[in-house]
C-alpha atoms as a PDB file:
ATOM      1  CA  UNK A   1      66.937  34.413 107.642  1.00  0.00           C
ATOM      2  CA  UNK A   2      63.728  34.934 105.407  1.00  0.00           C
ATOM      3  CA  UNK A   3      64.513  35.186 101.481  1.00  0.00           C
ATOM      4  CA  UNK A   4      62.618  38.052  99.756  1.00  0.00           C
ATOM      5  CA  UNK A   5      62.817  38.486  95.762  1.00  0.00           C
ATOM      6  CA  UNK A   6      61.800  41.928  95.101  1.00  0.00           C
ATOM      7  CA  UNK A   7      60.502  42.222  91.110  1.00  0.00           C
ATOM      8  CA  UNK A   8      60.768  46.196  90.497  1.00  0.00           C
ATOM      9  CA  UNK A   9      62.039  47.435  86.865  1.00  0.00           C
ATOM     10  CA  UNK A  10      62.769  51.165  88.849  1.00  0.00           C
ATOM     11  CA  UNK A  11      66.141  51.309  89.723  1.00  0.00           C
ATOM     12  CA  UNK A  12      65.591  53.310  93.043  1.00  0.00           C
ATOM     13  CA  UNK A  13      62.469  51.129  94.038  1.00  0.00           C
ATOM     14  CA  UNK A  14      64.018  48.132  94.025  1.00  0.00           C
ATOM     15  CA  UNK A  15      67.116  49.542  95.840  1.00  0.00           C
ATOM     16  CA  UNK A  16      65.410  51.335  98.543  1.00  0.00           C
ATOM     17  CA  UNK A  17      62.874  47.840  98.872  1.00  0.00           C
ATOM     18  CA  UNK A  18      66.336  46.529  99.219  1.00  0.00           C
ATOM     19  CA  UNK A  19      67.601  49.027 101.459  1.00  0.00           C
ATOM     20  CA  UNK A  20      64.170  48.472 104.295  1.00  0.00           C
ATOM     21  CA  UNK A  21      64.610  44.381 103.778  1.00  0.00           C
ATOM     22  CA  UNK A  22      67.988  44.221 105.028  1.00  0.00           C
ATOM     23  CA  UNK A  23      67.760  46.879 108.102  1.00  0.00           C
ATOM     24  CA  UNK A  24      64.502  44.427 108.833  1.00  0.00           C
ATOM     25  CA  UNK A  25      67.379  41.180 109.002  1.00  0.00           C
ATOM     26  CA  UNK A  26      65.804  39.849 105.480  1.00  0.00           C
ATOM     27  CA  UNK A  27      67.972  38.629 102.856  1.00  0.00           C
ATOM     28  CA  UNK A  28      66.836  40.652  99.830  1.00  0.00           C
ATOM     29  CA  UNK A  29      67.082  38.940  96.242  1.00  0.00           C
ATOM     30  CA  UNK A  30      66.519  41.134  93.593  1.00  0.00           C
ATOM     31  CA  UNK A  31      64.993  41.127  89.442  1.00  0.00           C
ATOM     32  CA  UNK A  32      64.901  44.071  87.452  1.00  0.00           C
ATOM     33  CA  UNK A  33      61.631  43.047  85.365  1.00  0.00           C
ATOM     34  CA  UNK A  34      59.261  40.059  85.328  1.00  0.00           C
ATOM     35  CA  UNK A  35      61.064  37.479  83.707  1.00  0.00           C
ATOM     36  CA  UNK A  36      64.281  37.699  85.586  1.00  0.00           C
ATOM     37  CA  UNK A  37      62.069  37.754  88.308  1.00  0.00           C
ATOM     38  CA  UNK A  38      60.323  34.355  87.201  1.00  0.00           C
ATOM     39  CA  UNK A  39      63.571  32.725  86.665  1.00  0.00           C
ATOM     40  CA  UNK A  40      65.062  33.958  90.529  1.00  0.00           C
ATOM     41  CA  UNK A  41      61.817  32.609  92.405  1.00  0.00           C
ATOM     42  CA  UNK A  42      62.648  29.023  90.141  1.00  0.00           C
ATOM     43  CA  UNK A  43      66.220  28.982  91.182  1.00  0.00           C
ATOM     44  CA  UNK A  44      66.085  30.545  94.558  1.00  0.00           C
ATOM     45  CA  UNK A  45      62.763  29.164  96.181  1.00  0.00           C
ATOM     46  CA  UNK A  46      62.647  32.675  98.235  1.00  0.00           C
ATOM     47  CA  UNK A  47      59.883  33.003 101.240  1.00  0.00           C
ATOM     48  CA  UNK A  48      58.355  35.644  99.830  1.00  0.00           C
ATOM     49  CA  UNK A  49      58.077  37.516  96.543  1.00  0.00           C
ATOM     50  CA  UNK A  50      57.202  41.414  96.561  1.00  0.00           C
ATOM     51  CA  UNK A  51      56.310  42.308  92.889  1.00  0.00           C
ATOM     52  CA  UNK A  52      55.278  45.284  90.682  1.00  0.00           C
ATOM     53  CA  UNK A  53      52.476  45.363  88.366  1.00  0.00           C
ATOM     54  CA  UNK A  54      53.176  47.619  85.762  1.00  0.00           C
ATOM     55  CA  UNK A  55      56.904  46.354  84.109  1.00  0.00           C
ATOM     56  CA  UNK A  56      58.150  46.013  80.545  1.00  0.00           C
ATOM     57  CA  UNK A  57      58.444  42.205  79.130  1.00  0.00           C
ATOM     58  CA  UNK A  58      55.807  40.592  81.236  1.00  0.00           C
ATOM     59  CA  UNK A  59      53.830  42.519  84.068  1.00  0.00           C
ATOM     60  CA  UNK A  60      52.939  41.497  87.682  1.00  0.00           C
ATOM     61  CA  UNK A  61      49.722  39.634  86.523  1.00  0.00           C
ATOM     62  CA  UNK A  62      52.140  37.510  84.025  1.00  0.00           C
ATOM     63  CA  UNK A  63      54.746  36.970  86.923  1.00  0.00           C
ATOM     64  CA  UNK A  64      51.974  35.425  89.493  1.00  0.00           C
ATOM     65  CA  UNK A  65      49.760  33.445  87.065  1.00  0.00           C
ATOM     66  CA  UNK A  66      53.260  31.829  85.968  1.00  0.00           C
ATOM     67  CA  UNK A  67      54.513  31.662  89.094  1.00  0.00           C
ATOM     68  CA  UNK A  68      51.163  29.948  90.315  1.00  0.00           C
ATOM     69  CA  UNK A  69      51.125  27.384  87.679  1.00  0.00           C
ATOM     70  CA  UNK A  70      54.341  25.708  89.120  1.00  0.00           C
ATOM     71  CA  UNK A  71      53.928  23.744  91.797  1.00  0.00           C
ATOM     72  CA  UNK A  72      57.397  24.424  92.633  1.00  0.00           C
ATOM     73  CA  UNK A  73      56.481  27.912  93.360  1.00  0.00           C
ATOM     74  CA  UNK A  74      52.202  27.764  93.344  1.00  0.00           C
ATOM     75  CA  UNK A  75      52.690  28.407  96.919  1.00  0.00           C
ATOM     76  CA  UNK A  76      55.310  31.248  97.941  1.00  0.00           C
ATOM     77  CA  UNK A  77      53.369  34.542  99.426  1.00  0.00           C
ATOM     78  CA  UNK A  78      53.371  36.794  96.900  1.00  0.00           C
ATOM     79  CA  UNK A  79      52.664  40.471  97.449  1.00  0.00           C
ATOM     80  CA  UNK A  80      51.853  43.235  94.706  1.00  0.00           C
ATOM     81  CA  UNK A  81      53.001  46.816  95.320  1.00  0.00           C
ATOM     82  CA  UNK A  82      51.886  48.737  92.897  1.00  0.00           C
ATOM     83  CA  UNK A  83      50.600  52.401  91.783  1.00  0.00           C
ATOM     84  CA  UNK A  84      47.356  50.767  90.009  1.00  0.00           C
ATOM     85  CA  UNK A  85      45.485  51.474  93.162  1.00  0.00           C
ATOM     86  CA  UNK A  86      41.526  51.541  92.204  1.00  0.00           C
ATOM     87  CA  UNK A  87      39.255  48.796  93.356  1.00  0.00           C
ATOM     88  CA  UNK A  88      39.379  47.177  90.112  1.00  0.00           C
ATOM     89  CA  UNK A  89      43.444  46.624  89.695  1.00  0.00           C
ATOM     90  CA  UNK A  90      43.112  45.483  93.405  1.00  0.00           C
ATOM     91  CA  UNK A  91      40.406  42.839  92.798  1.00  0.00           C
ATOM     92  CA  UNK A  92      41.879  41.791  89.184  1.00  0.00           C
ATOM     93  CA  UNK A  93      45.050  41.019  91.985  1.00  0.00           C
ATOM     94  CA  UNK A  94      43.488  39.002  94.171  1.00  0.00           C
ATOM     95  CA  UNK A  95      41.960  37.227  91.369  1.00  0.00           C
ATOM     96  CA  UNK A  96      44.738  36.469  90.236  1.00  0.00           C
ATOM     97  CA  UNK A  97      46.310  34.567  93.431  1.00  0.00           C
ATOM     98  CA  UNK A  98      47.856  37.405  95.064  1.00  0.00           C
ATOM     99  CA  UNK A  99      48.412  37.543  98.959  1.00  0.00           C
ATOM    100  CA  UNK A 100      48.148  40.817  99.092  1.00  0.00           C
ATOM    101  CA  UNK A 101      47.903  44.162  97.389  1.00  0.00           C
ATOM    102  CA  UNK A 102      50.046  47.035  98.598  1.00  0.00           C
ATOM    103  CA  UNK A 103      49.678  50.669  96.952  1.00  0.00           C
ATOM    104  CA  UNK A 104      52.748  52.851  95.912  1.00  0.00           C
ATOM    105  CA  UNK A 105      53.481  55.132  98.550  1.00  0.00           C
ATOM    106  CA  UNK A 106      53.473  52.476 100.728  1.00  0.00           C
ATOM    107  CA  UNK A 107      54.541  53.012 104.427  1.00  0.00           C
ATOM    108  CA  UNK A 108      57.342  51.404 105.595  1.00  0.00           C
ATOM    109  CA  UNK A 109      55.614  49.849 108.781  1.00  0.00           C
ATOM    110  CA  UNK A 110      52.120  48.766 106.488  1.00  0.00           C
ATOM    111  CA  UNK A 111      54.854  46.726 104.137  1.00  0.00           C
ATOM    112  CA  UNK A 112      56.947  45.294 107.138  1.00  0.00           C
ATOM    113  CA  UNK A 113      52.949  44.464 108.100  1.00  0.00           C
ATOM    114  CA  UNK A 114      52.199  42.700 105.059  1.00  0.00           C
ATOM    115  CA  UNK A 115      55.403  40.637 105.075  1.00  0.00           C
ATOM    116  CA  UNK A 116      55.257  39.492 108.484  1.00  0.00           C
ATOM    117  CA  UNK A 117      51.502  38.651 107.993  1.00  0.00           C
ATOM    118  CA  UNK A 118      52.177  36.681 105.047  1.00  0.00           C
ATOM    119  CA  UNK A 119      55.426  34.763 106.514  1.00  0.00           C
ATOM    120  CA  UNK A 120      52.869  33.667 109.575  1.00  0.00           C
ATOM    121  CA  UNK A 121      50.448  32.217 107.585  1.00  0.00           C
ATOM    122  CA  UNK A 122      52.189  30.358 104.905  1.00  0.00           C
ATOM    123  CA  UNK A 123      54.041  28.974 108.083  1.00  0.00           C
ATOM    124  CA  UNK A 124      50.483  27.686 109.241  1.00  0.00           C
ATOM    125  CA  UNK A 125      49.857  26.488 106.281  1.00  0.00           C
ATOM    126  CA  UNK A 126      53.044  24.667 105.822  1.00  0.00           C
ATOM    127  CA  UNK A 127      51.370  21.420 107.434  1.00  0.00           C
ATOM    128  CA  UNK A 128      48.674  21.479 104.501  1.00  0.00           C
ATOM    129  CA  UNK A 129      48.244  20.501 100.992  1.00  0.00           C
ATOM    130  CA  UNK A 130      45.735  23.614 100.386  1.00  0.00           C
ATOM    131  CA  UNK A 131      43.587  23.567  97.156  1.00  0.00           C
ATOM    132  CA  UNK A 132      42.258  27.355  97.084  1.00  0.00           C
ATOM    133  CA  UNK A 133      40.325  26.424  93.867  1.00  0.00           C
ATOM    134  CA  UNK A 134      36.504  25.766  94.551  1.00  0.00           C
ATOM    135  CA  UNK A 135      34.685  26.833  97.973  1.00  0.00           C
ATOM    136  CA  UNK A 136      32.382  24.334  97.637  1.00  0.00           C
ATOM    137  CA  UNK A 137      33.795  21.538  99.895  1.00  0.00           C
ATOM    138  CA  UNK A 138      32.953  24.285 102.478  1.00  0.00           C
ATOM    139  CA  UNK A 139      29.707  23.708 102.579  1.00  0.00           C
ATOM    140  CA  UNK A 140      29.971  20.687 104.174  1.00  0.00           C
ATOM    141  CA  UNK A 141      29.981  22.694 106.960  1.00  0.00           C
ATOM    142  CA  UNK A 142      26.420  23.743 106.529  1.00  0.00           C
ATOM    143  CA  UNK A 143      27.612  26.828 105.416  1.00  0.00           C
ATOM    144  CA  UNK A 144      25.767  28.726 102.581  1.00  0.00           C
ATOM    145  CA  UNK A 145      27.928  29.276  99.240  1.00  0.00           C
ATOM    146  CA  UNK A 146      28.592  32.660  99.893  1.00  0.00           C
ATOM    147  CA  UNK A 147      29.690  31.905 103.584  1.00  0.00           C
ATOM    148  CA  UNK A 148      31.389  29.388 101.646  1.00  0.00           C
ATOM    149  CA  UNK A 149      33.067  31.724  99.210  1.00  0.00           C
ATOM    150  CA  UNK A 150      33.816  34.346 102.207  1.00  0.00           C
ATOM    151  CA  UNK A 151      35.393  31.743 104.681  1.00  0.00           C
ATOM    152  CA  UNK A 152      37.498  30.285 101.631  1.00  0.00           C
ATOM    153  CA  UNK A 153      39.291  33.996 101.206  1.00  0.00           C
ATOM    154  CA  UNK A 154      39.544  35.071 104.472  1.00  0.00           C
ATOM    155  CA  UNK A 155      41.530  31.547 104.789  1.00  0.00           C
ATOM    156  CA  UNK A 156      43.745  32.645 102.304  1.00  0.00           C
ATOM    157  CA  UNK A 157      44.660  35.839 104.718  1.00  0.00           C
ATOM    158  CA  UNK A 158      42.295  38.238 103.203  1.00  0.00           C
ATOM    159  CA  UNK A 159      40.748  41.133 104.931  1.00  0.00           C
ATOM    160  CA  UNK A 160      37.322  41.791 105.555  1.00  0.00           C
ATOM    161  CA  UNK A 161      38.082  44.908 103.100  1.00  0.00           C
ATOM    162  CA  UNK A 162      39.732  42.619 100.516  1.00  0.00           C
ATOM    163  CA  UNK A 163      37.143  40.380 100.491  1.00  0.00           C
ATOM    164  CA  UNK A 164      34.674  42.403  99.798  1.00  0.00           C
ATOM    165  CA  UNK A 165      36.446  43.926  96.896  1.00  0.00           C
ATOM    166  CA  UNK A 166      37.079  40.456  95.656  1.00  0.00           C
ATOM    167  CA  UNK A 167      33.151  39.618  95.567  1.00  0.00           C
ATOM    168  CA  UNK A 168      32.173  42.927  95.136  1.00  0.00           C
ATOM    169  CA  UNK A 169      30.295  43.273  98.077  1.00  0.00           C
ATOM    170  CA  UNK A 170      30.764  46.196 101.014  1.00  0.00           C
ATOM    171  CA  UNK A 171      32.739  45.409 104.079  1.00  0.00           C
ATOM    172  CA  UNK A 172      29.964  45.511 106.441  1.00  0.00           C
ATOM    173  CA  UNK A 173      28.311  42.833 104.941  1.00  0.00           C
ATOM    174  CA  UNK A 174      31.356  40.255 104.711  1.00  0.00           C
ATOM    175  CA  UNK A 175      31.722  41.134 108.543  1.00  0.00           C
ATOM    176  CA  UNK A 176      27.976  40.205 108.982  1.00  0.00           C
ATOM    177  CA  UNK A 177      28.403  36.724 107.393  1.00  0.00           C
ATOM    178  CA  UNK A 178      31.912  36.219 109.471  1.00  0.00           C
ATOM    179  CA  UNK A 179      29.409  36.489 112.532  1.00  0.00           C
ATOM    180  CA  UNK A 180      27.141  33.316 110.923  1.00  0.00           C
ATOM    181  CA  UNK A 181      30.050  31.127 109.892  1.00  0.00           C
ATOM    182  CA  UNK A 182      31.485  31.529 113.462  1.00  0.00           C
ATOM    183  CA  UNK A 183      28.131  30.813 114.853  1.00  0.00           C
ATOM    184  CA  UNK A 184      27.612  27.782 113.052  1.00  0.00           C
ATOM    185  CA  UNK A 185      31.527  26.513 113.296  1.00  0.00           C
ATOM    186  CA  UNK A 186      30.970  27.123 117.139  1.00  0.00           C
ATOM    187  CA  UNK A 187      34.574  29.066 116.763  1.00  0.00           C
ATOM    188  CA  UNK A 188      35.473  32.876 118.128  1.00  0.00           C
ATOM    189  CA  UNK A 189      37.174  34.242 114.982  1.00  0.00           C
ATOM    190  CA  UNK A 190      38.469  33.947 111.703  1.00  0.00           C
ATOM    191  CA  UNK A 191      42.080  32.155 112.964  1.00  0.00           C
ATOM    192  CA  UNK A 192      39.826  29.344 114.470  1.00  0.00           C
ATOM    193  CA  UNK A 193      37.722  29.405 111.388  1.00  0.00           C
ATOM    194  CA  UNK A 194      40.593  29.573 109.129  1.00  0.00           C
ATOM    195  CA  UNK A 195      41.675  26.283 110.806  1.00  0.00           C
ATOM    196  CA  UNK A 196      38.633  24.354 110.434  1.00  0.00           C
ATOM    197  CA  UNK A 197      38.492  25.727 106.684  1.00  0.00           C
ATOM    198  CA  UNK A 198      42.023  23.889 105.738  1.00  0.00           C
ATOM    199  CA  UNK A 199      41.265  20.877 107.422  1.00  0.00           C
ATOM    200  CA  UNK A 200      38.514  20.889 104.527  1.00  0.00           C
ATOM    201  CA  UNK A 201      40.092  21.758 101.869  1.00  0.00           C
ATOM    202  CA  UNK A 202      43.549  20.197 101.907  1.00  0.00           C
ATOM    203  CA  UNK A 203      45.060  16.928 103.258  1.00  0.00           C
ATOM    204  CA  UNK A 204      47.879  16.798 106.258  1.00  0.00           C
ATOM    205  CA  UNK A 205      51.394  16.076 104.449  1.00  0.00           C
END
């Protein structure tokens, strides 16, 4: 059964989160505000970590960028539901490490979505020792740097849509450079792509 620490400082959030986790057959962990929450996903190790942004103590942003600096914990999927919904919030997310970037309403099926997305790909990247930091090895794929930069986010599960918030760039024109890198990798799509991408940047454990 897959662990999920919820970090939500309201009360009915965080129980109705709860609530949707366990009729889904997750094991819910829970953390009222962001240090609690820093301290569970230390002790507990939990698949996943679904987080808010805006909290008293420390915030989401705090949470992750502490969170990312362990290695102990560097690599759980972390997810940020949130109200802060503009462009901005969602890029200074994803800057910061995040897997993904749900907005307050969320539907239930989009978060079951996200989750299930997220468990799948940290489970294909459980074979790798992934540095995410620089998308320059990438090149050595005779890719340009920004097919580079692209290919290194959509191998960290990003969207075409998320990507191009991240680089501040439209949609349409991260799908256009997709086409080149799969071109050039000789692959059919980004889960190939994604493959040949952490066989560059990591090392088989």
């Amino acid at each position: 059964m897959k662990r999920i620490l919820i970090i939500e400082d309201e009360p009915a959030m965080r129980t109705n989160l709860r609530d949707i986790l366990e009729l889904e057959n997750f094991l819910p962990l829970v953390a009222a505000n962001g240090p609690e929450g820093v301290a569970a996903a230390k002790r507990e190790s939990p698949d996943l970590i679904l987080c808010d942004v805006l909290m008293p103590h420390q915030d989401g942003y705090q949470v992750l960028a502490e969170l990312r600096a362990d290695a102990a914990t560097a690599r759980i999927p972390f997810i940020f539901l949130t109200a802060k919904g503009e462009r901005a919030d969602v890029r200074t997310g994803m800057n910061f490490g995040a897997d993904d970037y749900l907005v307050k309403p969320v539907r239930v099926d989009d978060l079951l979505e996200a989750i299930t997305a997220r468990l799948e790909r940290a489970q294909q990247q459980s074979g790798f020792m992934v540095n995410f930091q620089s998308a320059a090895p990438l090149e050595k794929l005779s890719l340009s740097a920004r097919e580079a930069e692209i290919l290194l986010w959509v191998t960290q599960g990003k969207s075409n849509f998320e990507t191009a918030i991240i680089l501040n760039i439209s949609a349409a024109t991260v799908k256009k450079h997709l086409e080149h890198i799969y071109e050039k990798l000789g692959v059919e799509g980004r889960n190939a792509a994604s493959l040949r991408a952490l066989e560059i940047l990591s090392e088989r454990t």
